[in-house]
Protein backbone atom coordinates (compact mmCIF):
# COMPACT_ATOMS: atom_id res chain seq x y z
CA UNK A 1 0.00 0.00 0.00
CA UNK A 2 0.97 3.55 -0.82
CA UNK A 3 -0.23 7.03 0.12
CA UNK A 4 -0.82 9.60 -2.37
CA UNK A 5 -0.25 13.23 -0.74
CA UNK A 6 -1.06 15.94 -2.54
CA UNK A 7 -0.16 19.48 -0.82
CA UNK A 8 -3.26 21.61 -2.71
CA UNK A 9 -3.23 25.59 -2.35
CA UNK A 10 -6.32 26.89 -2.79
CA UNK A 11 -6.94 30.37 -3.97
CA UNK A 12 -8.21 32.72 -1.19
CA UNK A 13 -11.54 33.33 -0.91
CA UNK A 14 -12.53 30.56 -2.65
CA UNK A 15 -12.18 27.28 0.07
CA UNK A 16 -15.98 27.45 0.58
CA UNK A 17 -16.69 26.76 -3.68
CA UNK A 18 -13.89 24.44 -3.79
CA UNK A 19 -15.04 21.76 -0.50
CA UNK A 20 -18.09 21.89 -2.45
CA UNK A 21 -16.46 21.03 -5.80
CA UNK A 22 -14.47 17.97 -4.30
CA UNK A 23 -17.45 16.35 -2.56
CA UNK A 24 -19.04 16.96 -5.80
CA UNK A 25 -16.37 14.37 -7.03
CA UNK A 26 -15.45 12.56 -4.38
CA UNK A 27 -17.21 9.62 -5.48
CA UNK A 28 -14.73 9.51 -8.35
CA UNK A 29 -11.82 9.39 -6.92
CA UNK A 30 -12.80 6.83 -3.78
CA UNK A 31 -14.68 4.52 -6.72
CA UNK A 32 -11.83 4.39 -8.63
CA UNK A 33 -10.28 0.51 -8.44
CA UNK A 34 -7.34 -0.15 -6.22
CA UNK A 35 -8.33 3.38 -4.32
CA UNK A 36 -8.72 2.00 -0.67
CA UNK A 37 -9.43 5.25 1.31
CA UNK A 38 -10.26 9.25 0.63
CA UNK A 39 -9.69 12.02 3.28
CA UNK A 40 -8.75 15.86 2.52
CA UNK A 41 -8.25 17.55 5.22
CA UNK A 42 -7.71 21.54 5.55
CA UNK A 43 -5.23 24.15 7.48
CA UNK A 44 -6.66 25.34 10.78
CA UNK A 45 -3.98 28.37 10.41
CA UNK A 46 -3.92 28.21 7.21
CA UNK A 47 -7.62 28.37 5.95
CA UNK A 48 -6.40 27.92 2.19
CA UNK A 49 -4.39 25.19 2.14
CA UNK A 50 -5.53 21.67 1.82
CA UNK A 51 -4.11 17.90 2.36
CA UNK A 52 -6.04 15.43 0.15
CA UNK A 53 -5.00 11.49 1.75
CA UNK A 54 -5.42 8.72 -0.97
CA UNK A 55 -4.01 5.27 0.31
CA UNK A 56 -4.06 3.08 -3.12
CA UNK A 57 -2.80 -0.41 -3.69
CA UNK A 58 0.32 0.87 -5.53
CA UNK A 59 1.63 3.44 -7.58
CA UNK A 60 0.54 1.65 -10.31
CA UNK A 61 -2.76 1.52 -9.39
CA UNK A 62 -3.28 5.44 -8.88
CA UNK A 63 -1.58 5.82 -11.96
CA UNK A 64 -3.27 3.69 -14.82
CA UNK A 65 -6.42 3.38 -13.15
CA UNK A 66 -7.00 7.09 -11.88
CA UNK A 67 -4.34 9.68 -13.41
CA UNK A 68 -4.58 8.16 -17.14
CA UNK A 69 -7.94 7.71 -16.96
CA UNK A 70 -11.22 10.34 -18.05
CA UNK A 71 -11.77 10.14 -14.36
CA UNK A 72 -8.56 12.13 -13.57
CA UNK A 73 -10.20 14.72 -16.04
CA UNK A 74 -13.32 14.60 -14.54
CA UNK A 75 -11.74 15.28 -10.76
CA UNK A 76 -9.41 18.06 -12.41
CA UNK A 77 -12.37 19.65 -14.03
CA UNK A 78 -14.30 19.91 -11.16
CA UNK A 79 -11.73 21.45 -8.53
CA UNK A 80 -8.52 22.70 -10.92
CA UNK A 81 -10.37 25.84 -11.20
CA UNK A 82 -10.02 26.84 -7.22
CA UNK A 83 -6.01 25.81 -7.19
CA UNK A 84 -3.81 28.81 -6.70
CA UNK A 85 -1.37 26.39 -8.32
CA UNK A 86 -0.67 23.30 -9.60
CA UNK A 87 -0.40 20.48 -6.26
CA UNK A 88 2.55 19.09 -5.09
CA UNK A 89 1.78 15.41 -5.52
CA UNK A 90 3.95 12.83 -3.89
CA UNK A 91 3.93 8.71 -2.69
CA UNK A 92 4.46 7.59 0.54
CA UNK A 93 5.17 4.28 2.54
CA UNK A 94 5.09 3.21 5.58
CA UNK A 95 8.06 2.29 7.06
């Protein structure tokens, strides 16, 4: 298992429009195969910035089954708009 962390800075002003947009698409991320858990969580001090959690199977799963898929459009569509700029996206394991 793997955990997808993506450091997402969102424009200010706008936190309330995007937590709507990403439980809009939630769904599409969590239902995505070899996806095994969902969280985003969001900066007490820092009211803009957000921490979306994705434990997958592998890297290969988020990968070919999520990022080079129409649902990775479909999740970018709905929540790229309220970035401030692109996410820093990284895998992690437990040691």
């Amino acid at each position: 298992m793997v955990i997808e962390i993506a450091d997402i800075e969102v424009v200010p002003g706008a936190e309330e429009d995007f937590t709507l947009a990403f439980r809009g698409v939630r769904d599409v991320l969590a239902s995505t195969p070899g996806c095994r858990s969902v969280r985003m969580t969001y900066g007490i001090e820092s009211p803009s910035r957000f921490v979306l959690l994705v434990e997958w199977d592998s890297v290969q799963a988020h990968e070919e089954n999520f990022r080079s898929t129409e649902r990775f459009s479909t999740w970018r569509a709905a929540i790229g708009p309220f970035f401030a700029r692109p996410p820093l996206v990284e895998h992690f394991a437990d040691l």
